[in-house]
N, C-alpha and C. Protein backbone atom coordinates (compact mmCIF):
# COMPACT_ATOMS: atom_id res chain seq x y z
N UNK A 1 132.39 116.96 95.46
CA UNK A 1 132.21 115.58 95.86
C UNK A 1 130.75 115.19 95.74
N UNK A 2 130.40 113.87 95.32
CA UNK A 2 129.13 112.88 95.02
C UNK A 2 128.56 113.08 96.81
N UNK A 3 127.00 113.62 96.61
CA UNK A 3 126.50 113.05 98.04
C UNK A 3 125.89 111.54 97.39
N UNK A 4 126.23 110.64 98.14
CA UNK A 4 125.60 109.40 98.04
C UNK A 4 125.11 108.70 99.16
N UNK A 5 124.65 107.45 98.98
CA UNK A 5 124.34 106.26 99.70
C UNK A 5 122.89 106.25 100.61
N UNK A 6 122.57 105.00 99.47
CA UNK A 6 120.96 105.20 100.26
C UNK A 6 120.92 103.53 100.20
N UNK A 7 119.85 103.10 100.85
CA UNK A 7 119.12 101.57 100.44
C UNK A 7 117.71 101.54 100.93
N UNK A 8 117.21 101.45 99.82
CA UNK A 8 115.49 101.26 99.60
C UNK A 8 115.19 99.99 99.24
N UNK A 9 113.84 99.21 100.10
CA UNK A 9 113.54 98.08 99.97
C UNK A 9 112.01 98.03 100.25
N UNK A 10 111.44 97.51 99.19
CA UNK A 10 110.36 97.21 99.57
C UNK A 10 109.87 95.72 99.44
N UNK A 11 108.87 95.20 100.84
CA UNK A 11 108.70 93.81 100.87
C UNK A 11 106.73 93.86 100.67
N UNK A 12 106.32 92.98 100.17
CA UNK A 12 104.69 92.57 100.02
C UNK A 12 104.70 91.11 100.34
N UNK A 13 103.99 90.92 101.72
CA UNK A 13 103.85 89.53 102.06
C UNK A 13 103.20 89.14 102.92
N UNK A 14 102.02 88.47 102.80
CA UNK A 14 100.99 88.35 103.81
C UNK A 14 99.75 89.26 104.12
N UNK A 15 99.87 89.61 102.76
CA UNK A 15 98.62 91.24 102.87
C UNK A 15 99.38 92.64 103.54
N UNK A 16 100.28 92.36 103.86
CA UNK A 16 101.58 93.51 104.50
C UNK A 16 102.22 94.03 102.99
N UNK A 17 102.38 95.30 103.41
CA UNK A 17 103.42 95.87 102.73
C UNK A 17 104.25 96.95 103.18
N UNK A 18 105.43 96.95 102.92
CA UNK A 18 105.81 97.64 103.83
C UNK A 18 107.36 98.83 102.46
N UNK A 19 107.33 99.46 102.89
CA UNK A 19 109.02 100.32 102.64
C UNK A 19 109.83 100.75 103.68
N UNK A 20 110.84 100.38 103.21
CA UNK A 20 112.15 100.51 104.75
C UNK A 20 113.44 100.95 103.51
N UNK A 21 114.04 102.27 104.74
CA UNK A 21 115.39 102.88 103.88
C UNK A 21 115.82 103.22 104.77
N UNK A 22 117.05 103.34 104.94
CA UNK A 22 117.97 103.70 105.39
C UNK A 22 118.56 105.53 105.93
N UNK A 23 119.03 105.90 106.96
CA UNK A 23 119.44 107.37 107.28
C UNK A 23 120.62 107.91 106.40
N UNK A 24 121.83 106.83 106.02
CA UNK A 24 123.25 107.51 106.14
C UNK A 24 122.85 108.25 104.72
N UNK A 25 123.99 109.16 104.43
CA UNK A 25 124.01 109.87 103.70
C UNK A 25 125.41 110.27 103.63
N UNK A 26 126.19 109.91 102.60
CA UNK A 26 127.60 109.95 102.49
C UNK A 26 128.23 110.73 101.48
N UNK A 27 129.52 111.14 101.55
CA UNK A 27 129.98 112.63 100.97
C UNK A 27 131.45 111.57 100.23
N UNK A 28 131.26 111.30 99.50
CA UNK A 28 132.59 110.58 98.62
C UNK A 28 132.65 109.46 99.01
N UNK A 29 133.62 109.19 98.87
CA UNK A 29 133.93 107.24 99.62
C UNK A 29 133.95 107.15 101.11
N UNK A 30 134.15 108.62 102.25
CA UNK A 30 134.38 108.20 103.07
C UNK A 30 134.15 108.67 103.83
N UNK A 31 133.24 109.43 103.85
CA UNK A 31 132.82 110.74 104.54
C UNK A 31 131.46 110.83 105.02
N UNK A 32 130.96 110.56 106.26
CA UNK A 32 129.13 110.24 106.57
C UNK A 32 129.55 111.77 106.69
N UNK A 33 127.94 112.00 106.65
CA UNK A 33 127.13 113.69 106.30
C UNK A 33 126.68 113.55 107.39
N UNK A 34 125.71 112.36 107.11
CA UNK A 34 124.25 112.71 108.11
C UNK A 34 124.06 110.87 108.02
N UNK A 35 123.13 110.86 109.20
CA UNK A 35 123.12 109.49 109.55
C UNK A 35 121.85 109.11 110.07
N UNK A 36 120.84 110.16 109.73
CA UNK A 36 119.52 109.91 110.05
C UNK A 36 118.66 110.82 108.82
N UNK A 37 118.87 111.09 107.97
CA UNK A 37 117.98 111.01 107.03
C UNK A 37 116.46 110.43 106.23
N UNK A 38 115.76 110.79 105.97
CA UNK A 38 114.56 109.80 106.10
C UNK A 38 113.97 110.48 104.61
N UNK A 39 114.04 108.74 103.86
CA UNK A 39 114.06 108.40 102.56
C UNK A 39 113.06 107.92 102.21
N UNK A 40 112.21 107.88 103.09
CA UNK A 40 110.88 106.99 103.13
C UNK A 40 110.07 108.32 103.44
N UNK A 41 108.65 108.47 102.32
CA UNK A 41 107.72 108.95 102.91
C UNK A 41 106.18 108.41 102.75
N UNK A 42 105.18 109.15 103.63
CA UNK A 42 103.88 109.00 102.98
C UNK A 42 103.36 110.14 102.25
N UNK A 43 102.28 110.05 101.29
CA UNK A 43 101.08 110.63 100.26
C UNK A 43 99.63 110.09 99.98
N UNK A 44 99.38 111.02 99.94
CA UNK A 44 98.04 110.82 99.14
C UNK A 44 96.99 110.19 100.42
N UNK A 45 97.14 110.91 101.40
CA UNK A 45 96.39 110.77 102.72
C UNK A 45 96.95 109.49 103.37
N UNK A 46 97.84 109.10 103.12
CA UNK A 46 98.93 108.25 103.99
C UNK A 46 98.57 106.78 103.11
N UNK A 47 97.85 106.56 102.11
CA UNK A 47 97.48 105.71 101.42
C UNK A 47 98.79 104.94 100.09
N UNK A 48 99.61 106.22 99.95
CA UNK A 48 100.74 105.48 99.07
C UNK A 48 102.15 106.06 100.42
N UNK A 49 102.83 105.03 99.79
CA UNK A 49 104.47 105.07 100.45
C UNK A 49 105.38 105.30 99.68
N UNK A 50 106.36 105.92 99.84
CA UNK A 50 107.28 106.31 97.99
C UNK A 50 108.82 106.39 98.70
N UNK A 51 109.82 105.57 98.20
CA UNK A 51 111.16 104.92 98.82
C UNK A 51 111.68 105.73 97.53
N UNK A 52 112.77 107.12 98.24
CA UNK A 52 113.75 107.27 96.73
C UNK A 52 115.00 106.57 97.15
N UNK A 53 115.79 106.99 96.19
CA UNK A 53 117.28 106.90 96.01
C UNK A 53 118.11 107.91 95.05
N UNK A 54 119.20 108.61 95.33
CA UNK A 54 119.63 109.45 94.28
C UNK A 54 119.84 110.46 94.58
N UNK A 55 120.25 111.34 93.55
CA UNK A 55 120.15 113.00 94.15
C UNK A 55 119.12 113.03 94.98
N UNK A 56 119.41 114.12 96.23
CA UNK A 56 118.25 114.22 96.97
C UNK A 56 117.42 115.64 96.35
N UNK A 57 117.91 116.55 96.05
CA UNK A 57 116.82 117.63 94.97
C UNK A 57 116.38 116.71 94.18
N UNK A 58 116.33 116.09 93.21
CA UNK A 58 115.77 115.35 92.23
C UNK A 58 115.03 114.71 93.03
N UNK A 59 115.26 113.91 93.57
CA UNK A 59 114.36 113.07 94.25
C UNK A 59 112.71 113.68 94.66
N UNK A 60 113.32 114.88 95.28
CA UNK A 60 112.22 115.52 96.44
C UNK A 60 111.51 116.35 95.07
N UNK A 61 112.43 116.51 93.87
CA UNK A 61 111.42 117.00 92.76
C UNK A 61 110.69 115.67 92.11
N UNK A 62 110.59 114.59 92.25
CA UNK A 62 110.08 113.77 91.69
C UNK A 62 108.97 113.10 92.88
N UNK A 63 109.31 113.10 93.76
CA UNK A 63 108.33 112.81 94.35
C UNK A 63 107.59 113.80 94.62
N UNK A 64 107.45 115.32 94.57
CA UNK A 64 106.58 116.37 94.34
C UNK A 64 105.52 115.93 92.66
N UNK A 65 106.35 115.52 91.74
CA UNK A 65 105.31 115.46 90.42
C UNK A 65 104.52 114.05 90.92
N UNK A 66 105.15 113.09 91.67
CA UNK A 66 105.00 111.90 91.60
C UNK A 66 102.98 112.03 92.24
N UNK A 67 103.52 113.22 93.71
CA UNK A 67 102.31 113.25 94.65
C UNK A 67 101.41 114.30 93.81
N UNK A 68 101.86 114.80 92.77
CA UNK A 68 100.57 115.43 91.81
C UNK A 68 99.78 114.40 90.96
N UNK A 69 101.17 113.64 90.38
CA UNK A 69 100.18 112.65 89.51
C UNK A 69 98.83 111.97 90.40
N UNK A 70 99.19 111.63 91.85
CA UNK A 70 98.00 111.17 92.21
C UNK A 70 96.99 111.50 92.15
N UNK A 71 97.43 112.97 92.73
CA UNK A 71 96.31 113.90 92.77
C UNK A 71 95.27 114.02 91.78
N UNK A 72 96.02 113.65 90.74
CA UNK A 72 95.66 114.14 89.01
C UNK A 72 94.79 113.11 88.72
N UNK A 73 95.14 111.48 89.33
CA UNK A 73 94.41 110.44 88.69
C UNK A 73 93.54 110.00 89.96
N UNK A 74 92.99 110.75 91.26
CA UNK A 74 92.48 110.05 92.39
C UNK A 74 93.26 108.95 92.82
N UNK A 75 94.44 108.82 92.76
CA UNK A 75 95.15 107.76 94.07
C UNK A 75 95.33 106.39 93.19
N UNK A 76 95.10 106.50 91.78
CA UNK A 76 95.89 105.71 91.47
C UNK A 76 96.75 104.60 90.89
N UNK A 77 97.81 104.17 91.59
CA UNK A 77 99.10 104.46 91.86
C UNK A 77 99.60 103.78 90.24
N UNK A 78 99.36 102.92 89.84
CA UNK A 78 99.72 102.32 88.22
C UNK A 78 99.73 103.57 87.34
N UNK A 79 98.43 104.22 87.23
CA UNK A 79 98.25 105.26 86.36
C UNK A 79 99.41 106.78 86.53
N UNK A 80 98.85 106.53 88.09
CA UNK A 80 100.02 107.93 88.56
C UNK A 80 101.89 107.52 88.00
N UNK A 81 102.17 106.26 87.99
CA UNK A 81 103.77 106.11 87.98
C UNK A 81 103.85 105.87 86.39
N UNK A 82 102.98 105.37 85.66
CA UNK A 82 103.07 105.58 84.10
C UNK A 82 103.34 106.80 83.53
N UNK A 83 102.58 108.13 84.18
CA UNK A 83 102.38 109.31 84.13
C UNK A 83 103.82 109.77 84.46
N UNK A 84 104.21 109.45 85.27
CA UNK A 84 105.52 110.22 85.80
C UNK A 84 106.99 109.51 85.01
N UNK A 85 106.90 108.16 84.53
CA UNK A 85 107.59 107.63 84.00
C UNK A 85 107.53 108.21 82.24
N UNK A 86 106.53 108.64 81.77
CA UNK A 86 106.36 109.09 80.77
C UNK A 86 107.14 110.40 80.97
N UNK A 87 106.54 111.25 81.46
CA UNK A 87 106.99 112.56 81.63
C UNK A 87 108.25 112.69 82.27
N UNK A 88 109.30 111.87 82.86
CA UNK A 88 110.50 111.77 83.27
C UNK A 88 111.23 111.67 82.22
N UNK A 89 110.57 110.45 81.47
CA UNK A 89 111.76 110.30 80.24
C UNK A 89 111.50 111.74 78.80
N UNK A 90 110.20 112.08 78.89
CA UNK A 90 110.17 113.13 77.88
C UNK A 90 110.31 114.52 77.66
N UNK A 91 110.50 114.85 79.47
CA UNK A 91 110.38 116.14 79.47
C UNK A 91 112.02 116.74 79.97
N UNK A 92 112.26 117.54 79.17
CA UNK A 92 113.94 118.24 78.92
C UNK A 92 113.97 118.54 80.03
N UNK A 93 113.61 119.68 81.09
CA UNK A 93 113.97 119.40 82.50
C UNK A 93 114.41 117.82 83.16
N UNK A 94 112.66 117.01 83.61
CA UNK A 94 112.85 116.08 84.25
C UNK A 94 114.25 115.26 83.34
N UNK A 95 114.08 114.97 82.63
CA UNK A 95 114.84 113.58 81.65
C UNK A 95 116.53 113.90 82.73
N UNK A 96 117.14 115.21 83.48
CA UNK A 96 118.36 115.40 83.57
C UNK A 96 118.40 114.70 84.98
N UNK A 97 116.92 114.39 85.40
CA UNK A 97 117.30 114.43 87.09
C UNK A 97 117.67 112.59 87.37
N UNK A 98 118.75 112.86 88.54
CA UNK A 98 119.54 111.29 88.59
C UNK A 98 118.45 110.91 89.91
N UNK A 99 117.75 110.13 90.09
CA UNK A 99 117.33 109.19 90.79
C UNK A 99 116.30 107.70 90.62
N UNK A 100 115.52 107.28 91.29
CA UNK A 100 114.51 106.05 91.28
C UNK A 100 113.97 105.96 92.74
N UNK A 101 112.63 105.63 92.26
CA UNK A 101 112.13 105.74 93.46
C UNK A 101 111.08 104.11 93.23
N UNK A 102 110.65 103.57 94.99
CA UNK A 102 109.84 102.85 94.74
C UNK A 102 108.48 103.28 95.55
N UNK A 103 107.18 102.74 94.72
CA UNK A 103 105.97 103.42 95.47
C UNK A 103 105.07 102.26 95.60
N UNK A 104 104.47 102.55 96.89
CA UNK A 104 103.59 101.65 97.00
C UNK A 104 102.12 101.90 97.64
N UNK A 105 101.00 100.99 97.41
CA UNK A 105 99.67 100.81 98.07
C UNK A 105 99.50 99.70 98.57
N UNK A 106 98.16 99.43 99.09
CA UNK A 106 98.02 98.37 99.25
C UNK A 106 98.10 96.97 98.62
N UNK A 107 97.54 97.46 97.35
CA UNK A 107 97.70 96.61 96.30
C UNK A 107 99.22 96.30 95.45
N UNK A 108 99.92 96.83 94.99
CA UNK A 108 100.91 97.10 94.16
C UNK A 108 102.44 97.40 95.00
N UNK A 109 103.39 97.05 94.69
CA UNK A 109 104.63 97.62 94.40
C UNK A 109 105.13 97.66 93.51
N UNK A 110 105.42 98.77 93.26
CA UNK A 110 106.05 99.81 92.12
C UNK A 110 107.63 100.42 92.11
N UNK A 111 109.27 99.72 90.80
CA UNK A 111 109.88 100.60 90.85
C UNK A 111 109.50 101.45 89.59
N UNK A 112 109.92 103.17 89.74
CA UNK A 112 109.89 104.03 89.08
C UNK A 112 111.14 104.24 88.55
N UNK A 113 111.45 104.34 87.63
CA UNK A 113 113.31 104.71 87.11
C UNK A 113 113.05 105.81 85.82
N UNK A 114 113.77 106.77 85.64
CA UNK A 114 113.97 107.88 84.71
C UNK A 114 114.40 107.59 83.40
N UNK A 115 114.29 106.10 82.79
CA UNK A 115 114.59 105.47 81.60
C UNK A 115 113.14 105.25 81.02
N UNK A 116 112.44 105.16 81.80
CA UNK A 116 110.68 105.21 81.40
C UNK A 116 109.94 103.96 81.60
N UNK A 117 110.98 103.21 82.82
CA UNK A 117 110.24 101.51 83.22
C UNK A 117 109.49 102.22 84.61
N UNK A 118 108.49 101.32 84.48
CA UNK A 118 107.70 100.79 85.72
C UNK A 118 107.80 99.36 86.01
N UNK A 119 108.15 98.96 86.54
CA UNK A 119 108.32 97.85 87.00
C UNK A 119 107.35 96.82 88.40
N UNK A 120 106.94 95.96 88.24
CA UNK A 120 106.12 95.52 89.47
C UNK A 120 106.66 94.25 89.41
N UNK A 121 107.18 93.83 91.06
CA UNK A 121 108.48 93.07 91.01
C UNK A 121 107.42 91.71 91.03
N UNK A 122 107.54 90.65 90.67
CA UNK A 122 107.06 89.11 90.48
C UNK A 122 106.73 88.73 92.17
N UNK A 123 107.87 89.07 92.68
CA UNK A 123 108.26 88.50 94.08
C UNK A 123 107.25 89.45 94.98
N UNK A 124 107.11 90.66 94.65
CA UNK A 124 106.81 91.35 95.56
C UNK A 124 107.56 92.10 96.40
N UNK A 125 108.98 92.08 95.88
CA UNK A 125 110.43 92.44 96.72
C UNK A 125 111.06 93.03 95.43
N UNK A 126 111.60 94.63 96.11
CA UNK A 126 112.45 95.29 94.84
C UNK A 126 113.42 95.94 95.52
N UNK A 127 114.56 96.05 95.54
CA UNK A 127 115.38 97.47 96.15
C UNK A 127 115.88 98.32 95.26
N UNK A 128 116.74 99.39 95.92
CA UNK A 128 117.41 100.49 94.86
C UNK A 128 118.22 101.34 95.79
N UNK A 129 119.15 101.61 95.17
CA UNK A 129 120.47 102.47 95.82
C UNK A 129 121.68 101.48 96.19
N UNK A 130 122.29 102.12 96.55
CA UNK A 130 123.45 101.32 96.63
C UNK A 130 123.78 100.12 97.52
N UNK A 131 122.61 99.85 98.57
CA UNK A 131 123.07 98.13 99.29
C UNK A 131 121.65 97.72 98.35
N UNK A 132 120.87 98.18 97.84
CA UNK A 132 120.20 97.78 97.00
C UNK A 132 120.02 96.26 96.78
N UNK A 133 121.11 95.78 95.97
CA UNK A 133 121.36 94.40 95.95
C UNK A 133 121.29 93.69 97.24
N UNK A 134 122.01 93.98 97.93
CA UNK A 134 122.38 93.05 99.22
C UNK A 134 121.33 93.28 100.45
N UNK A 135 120.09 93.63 100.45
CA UNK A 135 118.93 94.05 101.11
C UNK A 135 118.19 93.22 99.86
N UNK A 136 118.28 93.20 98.42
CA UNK A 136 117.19 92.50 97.72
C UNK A 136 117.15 90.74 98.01
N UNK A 137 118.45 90.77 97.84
CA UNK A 137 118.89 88.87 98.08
C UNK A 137 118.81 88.66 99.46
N UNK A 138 118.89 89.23 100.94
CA UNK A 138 118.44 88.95 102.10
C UNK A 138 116.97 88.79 102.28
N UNK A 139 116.19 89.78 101.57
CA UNK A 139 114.88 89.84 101.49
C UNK A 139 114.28 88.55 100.67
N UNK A 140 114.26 88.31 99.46
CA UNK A 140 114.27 87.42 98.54
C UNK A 140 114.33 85.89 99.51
N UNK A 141 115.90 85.58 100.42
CA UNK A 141 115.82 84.54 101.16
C UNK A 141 115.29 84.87 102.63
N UNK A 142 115.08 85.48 103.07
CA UNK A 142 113.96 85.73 104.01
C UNK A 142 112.68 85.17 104.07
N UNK A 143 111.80 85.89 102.89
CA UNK A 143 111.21 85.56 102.39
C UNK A 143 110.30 84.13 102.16
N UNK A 144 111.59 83.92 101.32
CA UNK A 144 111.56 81.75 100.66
C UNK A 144 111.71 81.18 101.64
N UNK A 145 112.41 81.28 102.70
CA UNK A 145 112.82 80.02 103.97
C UNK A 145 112.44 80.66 105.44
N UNK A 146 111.68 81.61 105.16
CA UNK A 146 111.30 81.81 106.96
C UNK A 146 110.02 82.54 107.18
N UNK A 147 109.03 82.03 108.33
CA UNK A 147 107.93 82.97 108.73
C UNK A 147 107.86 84.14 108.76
N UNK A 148 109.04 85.11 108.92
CA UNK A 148 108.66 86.40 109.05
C UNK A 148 107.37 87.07 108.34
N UNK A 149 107.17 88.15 108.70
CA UNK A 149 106.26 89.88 108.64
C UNK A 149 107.12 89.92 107.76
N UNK A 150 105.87 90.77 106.44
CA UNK A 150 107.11 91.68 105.65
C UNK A 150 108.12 92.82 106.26
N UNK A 151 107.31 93.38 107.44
CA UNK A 151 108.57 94.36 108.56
C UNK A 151 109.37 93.40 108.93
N UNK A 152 109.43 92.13 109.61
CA UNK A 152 110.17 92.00 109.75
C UNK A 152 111.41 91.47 108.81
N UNK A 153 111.13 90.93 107.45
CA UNK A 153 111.84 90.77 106.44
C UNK A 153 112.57 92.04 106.00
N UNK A 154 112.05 93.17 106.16
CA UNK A 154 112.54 94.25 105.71
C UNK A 154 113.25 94.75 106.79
N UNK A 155 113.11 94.98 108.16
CA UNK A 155 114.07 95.23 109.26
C UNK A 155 115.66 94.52 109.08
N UNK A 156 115.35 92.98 109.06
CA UNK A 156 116.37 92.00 109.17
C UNK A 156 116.98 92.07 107.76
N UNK A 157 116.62 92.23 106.86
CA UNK A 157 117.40 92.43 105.01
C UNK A 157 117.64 93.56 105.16
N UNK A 158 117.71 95.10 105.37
CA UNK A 158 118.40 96.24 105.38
C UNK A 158 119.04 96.26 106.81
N UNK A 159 119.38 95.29 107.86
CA UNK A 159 120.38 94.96 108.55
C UNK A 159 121.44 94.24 108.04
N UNK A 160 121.23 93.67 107.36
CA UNK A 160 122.42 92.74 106.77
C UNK A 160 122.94 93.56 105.17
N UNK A 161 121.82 94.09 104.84
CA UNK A 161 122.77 95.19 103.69
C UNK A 161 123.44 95.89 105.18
N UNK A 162 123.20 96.91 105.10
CA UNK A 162 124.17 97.48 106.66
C UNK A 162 125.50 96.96 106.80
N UNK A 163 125.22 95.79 107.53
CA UNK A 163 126.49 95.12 107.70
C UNK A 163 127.95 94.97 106.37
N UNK A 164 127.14 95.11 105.17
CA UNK A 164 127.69 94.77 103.77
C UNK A 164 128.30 95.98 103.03
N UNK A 165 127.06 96.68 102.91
CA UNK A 165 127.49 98.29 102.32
C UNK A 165 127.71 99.44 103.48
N UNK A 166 129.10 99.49 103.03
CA UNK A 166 129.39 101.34 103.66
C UNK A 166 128.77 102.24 103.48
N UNK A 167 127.91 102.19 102.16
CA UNK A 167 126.78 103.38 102.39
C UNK A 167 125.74 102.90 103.18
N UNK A 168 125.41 102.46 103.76
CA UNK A 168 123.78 101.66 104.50
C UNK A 168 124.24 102.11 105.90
N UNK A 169 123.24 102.50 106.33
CA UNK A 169 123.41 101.96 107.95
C UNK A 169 122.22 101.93 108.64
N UNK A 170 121.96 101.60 110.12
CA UNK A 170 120.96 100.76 110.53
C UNK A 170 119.75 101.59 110.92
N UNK A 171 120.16 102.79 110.64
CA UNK A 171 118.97 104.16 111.48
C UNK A 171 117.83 103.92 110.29
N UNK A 172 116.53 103.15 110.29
CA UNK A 172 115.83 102.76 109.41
C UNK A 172 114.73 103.57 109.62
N UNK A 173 113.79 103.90 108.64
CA UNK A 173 112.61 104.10 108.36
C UNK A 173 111.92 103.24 107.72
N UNK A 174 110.76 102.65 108.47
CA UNK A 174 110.00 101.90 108.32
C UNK A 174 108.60 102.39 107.95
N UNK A 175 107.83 102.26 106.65
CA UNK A 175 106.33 102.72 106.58
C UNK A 175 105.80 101.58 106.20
N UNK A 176 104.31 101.07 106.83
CA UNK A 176 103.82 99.94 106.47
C UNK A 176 102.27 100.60 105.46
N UNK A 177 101.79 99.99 104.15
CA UNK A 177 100.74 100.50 103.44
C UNK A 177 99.56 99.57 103.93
C-alpha cells in the first residue's frame, strides 16, 4: 500500500514568510498512520525553511542534498535549488525519487520539483501534495480580500484544505523565515 497525504503551503506577505504542512500521514485510501508528522523543517542556521511532499525517504534524501547545496553555495537559496533541480533531473539515482519540496528565505519562495523546474510563485503563494490545491485557492483568496499575517493566511488556508482533503488534517507545523 501507497503511504500518502501531505499539504504544503507556503505564504509571503507583508515582509512575512512563512511554511505550514500538515501531520497526517495516510496508508491507502483509508487508513491514518500517523497524525502528527512534521513536514516542515529548518536549515542553514534556521535561515531557510524547506516544505516536502512525497515519499518520505526521498524526501528526507532530498532535503539532505538540498541542505548541502547550501552549504556548497553559502546560503544561497536560488543557486542552491537550481543545483538540486539540475542534479535531480540528471542524476540516475536522484531522477527515481517521487517527491517536491518548497524552500524558502527571507527573500524568495521557491517550488522545487524532480522534472528540473524551479519555480517562484508571482503571488508569493505555492502549495504541493495532495490538499495542495485547496490550501492554494484559500490562500490566494485570503490573501486578495482580507488583512491577515501570512501565518495567519496559512493557519486559516490549510484549515479549510483540512476540512476538504482526507489526506490533510489540522495538526500543523508552522515555520516563519
Amino acid at each position: 500500500m501507497e503511504l500518502r497525504g501531505t499539504t504544503i503551503l507556503a505564504v509571503k506577505k507583508g515582509g512575512q514568510t512563512v511554511i505550514a504542512g500538515d501531520g497526517q500521514v495516510t496508508m491507502g485510501q483509508s487508513v491514518v498512520m500517523k497524525s502528527n508528522a512534521v513536514k516542515v523543517r529548518r536549515m542553514y542556521n534556521d535561515k531557510v525553511v524547506v516544505g516536502f511532499a512525497g515519499s518520505v525517504a526521498d524526501a528526507f534524501t532530498l532535503s539532505a542534498r538540498f541542505e548541502e547545496m547550501l552549504q556548497k553555495f553559502s546560503g544561497n537559496l536560488l543557486r542552491s535549488a537550481v543545483e538540486l533541480a539540475q542534479s535531480w533531473r540528471t542524476d540516475k539515482f536522484l531522477r527515481n525519487l517521487e517527491a517536491m519540496m518548497i524552500v524558502a528565505d527571507k527573500e524568495k519562495v521557491l517550488l522545487i520539483s524532480g522534472d528540473g523546474n524551479v519555480i517562484e510563485p508571482e503571488e508569493g503563494i505555492c502549495a504541493i501534495g495532495s490538499g495542495g490545491n485547496y490550501a492554494l485557492a484559500a490562500a490566494r483568496a485570503l490573501s486578495n480580500f482580507t488583512k491577515l499575517s501570512a501565518k495567519e493566511i496559512a493557519k486559516e488556508a490549510m484549515k479549510i484544505a483540512g476540512e476538504i482533503c482526507i489526506f490533510t488534517n489540522g495538526n500543523l507545523t508552522i515555520e516563519e523565515v
